[in-house]
Every structure is written in C-alpha cells, then in structure tokens.
C-alpha atoms as a PDB file:
ATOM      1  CA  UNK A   1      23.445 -17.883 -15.184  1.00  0.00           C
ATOM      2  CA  UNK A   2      19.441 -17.717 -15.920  1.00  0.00           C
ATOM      3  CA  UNK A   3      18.480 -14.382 -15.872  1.00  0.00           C
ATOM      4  CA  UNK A   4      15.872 -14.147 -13.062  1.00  0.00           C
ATOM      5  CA  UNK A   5      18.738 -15.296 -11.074  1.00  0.00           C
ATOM      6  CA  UNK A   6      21.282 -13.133 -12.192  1.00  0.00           C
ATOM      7  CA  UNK A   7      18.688 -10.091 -11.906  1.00  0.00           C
ATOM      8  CA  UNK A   8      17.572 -10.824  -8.504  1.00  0.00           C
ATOM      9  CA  UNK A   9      21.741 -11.206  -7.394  1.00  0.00           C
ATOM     10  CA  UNK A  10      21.792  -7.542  -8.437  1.00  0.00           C
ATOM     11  CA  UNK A  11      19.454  -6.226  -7.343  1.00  0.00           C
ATOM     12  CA  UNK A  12      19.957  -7.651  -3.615  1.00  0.00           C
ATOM     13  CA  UNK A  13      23.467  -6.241  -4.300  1.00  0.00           C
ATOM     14  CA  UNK A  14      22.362  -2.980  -5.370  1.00  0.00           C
ATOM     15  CA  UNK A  15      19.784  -2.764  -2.247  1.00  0.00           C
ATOM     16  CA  UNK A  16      22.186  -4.193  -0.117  1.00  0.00           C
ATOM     17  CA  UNK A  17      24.957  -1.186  -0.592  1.00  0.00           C
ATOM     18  CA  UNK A  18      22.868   2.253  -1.645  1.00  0.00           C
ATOM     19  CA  UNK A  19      25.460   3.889   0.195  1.00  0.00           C
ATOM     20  CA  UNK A  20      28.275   3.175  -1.497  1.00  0.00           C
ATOM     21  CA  UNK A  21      29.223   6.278  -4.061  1.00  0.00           C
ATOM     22  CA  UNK A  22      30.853   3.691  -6.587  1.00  0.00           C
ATOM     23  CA  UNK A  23      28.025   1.571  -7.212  1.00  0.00           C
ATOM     24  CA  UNK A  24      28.591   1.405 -10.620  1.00  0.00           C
ATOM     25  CA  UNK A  25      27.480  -0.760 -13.569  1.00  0.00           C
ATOM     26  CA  UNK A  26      31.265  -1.994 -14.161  1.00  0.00           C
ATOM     27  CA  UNK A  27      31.419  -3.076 -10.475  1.00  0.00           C
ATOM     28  CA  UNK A  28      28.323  -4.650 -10.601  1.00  0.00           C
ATOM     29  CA  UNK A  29      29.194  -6.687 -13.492  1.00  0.00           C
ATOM     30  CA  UNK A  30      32.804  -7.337 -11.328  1.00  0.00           C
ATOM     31  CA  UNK A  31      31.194  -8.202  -8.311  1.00  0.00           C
ATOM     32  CA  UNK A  32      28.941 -11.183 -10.126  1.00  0.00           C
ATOM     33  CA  UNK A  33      31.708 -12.154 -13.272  1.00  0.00           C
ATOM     34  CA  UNK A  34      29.657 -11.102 -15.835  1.00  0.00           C
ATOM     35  CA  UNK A  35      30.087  -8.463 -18.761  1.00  0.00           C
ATOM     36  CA  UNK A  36      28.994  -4.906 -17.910  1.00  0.00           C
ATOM     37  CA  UNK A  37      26.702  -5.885 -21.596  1.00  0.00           C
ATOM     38  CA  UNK A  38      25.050  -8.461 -19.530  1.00  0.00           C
ATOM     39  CA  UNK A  39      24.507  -6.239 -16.694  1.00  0.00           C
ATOM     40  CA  UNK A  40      22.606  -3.668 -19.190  1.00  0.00           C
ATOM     41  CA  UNK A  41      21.190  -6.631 -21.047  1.00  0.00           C
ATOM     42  CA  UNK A  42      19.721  -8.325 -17.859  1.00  0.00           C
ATOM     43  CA  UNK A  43      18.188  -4.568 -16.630  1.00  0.00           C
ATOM     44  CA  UNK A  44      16.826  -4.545 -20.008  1.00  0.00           C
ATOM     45  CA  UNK A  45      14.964  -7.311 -20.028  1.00  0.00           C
ATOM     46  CA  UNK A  46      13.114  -6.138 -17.208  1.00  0.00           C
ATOM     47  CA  UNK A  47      12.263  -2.748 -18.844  1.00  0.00           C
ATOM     48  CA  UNK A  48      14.672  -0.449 -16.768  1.00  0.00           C
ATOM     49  CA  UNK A  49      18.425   0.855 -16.662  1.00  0.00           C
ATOM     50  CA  UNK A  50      20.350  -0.484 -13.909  1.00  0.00           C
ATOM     51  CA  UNK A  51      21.133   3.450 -13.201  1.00  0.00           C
ATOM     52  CA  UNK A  52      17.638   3.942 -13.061  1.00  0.00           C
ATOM     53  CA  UNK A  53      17.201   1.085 -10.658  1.00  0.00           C
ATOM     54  CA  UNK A  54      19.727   2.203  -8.253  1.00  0.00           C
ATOM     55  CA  UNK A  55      18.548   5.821  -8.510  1.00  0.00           C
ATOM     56  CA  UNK A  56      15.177   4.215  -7.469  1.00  0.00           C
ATOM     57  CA  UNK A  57      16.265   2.377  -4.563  1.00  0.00           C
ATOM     58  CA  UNK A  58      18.012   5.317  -3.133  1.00  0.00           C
ATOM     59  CA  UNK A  59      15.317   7.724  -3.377  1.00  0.00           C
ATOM     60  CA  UNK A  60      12.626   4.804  -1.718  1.00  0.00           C
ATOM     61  CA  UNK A  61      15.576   4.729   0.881  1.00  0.00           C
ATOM     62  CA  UNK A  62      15.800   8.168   0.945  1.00  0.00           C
ATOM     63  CA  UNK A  63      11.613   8.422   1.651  1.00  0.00           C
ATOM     64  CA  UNK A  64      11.574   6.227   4.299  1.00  0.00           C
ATOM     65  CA  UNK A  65      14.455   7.699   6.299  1.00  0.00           C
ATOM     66  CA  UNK A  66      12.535  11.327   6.304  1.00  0.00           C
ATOM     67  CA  UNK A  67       9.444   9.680   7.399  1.00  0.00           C
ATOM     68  CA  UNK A  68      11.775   8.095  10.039  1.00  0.00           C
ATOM     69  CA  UNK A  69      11.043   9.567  13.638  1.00  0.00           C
ATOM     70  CA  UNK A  70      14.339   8.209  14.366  1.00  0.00           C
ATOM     71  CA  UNK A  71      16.013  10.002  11.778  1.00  0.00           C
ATOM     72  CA  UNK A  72      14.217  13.417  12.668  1.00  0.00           C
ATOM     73  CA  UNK A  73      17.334  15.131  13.689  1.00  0.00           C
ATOM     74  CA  UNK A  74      19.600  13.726  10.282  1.00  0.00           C
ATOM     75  CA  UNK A  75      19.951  16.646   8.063  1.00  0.00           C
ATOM     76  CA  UNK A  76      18.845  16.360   4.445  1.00  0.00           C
ATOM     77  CA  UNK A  77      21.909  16.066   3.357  1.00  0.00           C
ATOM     78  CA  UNK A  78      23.044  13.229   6.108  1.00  0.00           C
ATOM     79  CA  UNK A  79      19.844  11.517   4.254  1.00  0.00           C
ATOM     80  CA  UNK A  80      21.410  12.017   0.882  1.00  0.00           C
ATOM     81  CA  UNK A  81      24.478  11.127   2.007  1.00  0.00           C
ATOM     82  CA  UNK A  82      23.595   7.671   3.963  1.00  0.00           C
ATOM     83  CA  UNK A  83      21.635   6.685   0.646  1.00  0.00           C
ATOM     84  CA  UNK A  84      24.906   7.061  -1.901  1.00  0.00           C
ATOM     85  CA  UNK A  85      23.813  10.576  -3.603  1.00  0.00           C
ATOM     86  CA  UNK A  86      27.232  12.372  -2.846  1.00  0.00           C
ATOM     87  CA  UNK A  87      25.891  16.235  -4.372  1.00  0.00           C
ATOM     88  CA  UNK A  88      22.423  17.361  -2.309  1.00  0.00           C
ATOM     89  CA  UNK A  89      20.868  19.427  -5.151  1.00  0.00           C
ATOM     90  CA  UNK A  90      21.177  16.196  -6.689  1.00  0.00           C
ATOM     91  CA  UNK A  91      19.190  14.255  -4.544  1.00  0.00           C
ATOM     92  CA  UNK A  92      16.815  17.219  -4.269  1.00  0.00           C
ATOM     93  CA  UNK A  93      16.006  17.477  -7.973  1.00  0.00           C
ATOM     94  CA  UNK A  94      15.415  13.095  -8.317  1.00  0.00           C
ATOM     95  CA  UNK A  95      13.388  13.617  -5.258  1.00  0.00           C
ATOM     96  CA  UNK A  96      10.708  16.250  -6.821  1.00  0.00           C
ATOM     97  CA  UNK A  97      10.954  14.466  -9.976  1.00  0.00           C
ATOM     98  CA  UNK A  98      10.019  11.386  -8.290  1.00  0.00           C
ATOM     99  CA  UNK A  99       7.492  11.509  -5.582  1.00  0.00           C
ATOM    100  CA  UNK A 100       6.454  15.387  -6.925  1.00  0.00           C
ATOM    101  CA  UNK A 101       7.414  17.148  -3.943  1.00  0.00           C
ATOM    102  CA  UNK A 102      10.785  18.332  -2.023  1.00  0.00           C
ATOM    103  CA  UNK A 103      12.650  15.740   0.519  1.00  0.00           C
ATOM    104  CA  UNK A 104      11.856  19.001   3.069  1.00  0.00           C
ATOM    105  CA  UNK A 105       8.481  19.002   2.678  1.00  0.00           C
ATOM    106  CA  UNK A 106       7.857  15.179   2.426  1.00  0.00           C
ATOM    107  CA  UNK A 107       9.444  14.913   6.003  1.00  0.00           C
ATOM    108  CA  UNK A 108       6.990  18.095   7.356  1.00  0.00           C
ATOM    109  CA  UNK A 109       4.167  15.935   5.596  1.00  0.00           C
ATOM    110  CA  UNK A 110       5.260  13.015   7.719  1.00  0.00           C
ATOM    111  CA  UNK A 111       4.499  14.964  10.764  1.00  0.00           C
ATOM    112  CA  UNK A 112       0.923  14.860  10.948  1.00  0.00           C
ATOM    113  CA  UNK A 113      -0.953  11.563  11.383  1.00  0.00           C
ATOM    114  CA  UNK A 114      -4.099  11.516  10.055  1.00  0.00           C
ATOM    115  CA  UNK A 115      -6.654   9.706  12.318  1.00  0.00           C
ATOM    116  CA  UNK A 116     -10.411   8.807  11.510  1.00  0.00           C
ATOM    117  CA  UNK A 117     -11.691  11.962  13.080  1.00  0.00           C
ATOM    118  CA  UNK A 118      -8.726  14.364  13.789  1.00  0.00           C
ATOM    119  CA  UNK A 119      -5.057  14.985  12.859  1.00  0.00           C
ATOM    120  CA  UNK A 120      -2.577  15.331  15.693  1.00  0.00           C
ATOM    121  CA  UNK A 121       0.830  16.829  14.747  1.00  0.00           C
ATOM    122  CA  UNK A 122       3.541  14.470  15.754  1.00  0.00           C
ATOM    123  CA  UNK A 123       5.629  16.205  18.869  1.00  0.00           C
ATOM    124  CA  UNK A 124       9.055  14.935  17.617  1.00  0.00           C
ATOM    125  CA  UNK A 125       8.499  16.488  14.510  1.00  0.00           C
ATOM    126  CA  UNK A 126       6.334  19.547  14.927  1.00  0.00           C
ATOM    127  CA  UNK A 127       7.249  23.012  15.442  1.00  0.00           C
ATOM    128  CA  UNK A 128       3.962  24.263  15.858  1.00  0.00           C
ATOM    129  CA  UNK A 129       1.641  23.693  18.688  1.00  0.00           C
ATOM    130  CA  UNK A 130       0.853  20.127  19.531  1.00  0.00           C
ATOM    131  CA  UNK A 131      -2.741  19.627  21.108  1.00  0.00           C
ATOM    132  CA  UNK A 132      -2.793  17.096  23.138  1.00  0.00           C
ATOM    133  CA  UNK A 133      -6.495  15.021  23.855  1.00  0.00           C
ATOM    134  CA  UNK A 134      -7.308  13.224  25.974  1.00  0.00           C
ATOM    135  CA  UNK A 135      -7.405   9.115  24.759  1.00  0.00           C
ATOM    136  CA  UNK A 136     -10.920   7.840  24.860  1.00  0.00           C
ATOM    137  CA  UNK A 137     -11.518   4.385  24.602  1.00  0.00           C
ATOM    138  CA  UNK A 138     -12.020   3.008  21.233  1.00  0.00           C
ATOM    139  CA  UNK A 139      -9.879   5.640  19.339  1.00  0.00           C
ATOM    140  CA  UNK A 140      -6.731   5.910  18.257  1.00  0.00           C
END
C-alpha cells in the first residue's frame, strides 16, 4: 500500500477512536495488516511518532471539549477520560507542555468572549458577575 494512503488510513483510525486506552502501535499495524515497522516507518516519513500523533490528537480533542459550552459541567478528568488518557496528572502535564497552560485554566479562558469593544463573561461558564448590556444594533 502507497504510503500517503496507508498514512491517511491511520490516521482516520487513530482520530476516529482517541478514546480507546489500547490504541496502540501493534493494533494499529493489526487493524490495517501491516508490520508494527511499517507503522513506525510510515509515521516517520512524515516527521513524527505515531505516539506522538495520537498524543496530539487527544490533547486537540481534549482543547476543544473544555472550550465546549456543552461540556461545561464534564469534569477534567471526564475530559481526559473521553479522549483515551486513562491517569489525569497525565493529561495535565501533555496539556501545559502543549498549549503552555493548565486544561483548568484553558476552560476559565474560554469563558470570556472578546468582542470589538468589550468582553462579556460567558453566563454558563462564569462564576463571577455577568453584566449584561443592552444589544444595540450593529454590535455583537
């Protein structure tokens, strides 16, 4: 199999099942019939480990459920836990290391949204005072 192909197959496989705790290289390489080399060698070619790939996925995952408003209530943990990271420290220490900051406050960053003049906090989210204003016509 040509190796764009092969690389996209995983990678839609790998996106397709964050959650599952046993995606692992050999069951990648199971799951398409090739060699768990291949697997690596594919990755390779494309200047990353497939570890490092899934780790990647997860965490983007991870981000987008926090910024979520319908995942406000989900713990940080349930968020760890729905992306395939099975220890939370875990996930918290791939989180800073990625994006810089903690999963906690990435989701309390979420919270505001920044508009051209003002930023209103978000009422789902915020747990201080939310001003309200009144809408006036052209903004927001």
């Amino acid at each position: 199999m040509p190796t764009p192909i092969l690389i996209g197959l995983l990678r839609e496989h790998i996106r397709n099942n964050l959650a599952d705790t046993d995606l692992t290289v050999t069951e990648l390489a199971r799951r398409h019939h090739v060699s768990v080399r291949q697997v690596h060698a594919v990755f390779a070619t494309a200047g990353a480990t497939p570890a490092g790939f899934v780790r990647l996925q997860r965490l983007a995952a991870a981000r987008q459920l926090l910024a979520d408003p319908a995942c406000a209530r989900r713990t940080i943990a349930g968020v760890a836990a729905a992306v395939g990271f099975t220890e939370l420290r875990t996930f918290e220490r791939a989180f800073q290391r990625q994006y810089g900051t903690t999963p906690a406050r990435w989701r309390r960053d979420q919270c505001l949204v920044v508009h051209s003049r003002r930023t209103v906090a978000r009422p789902e989210f915020s747990r201080v005072t939310t001003l309200w204003f009144r809408k006036l016509p052209g903004t927001w």
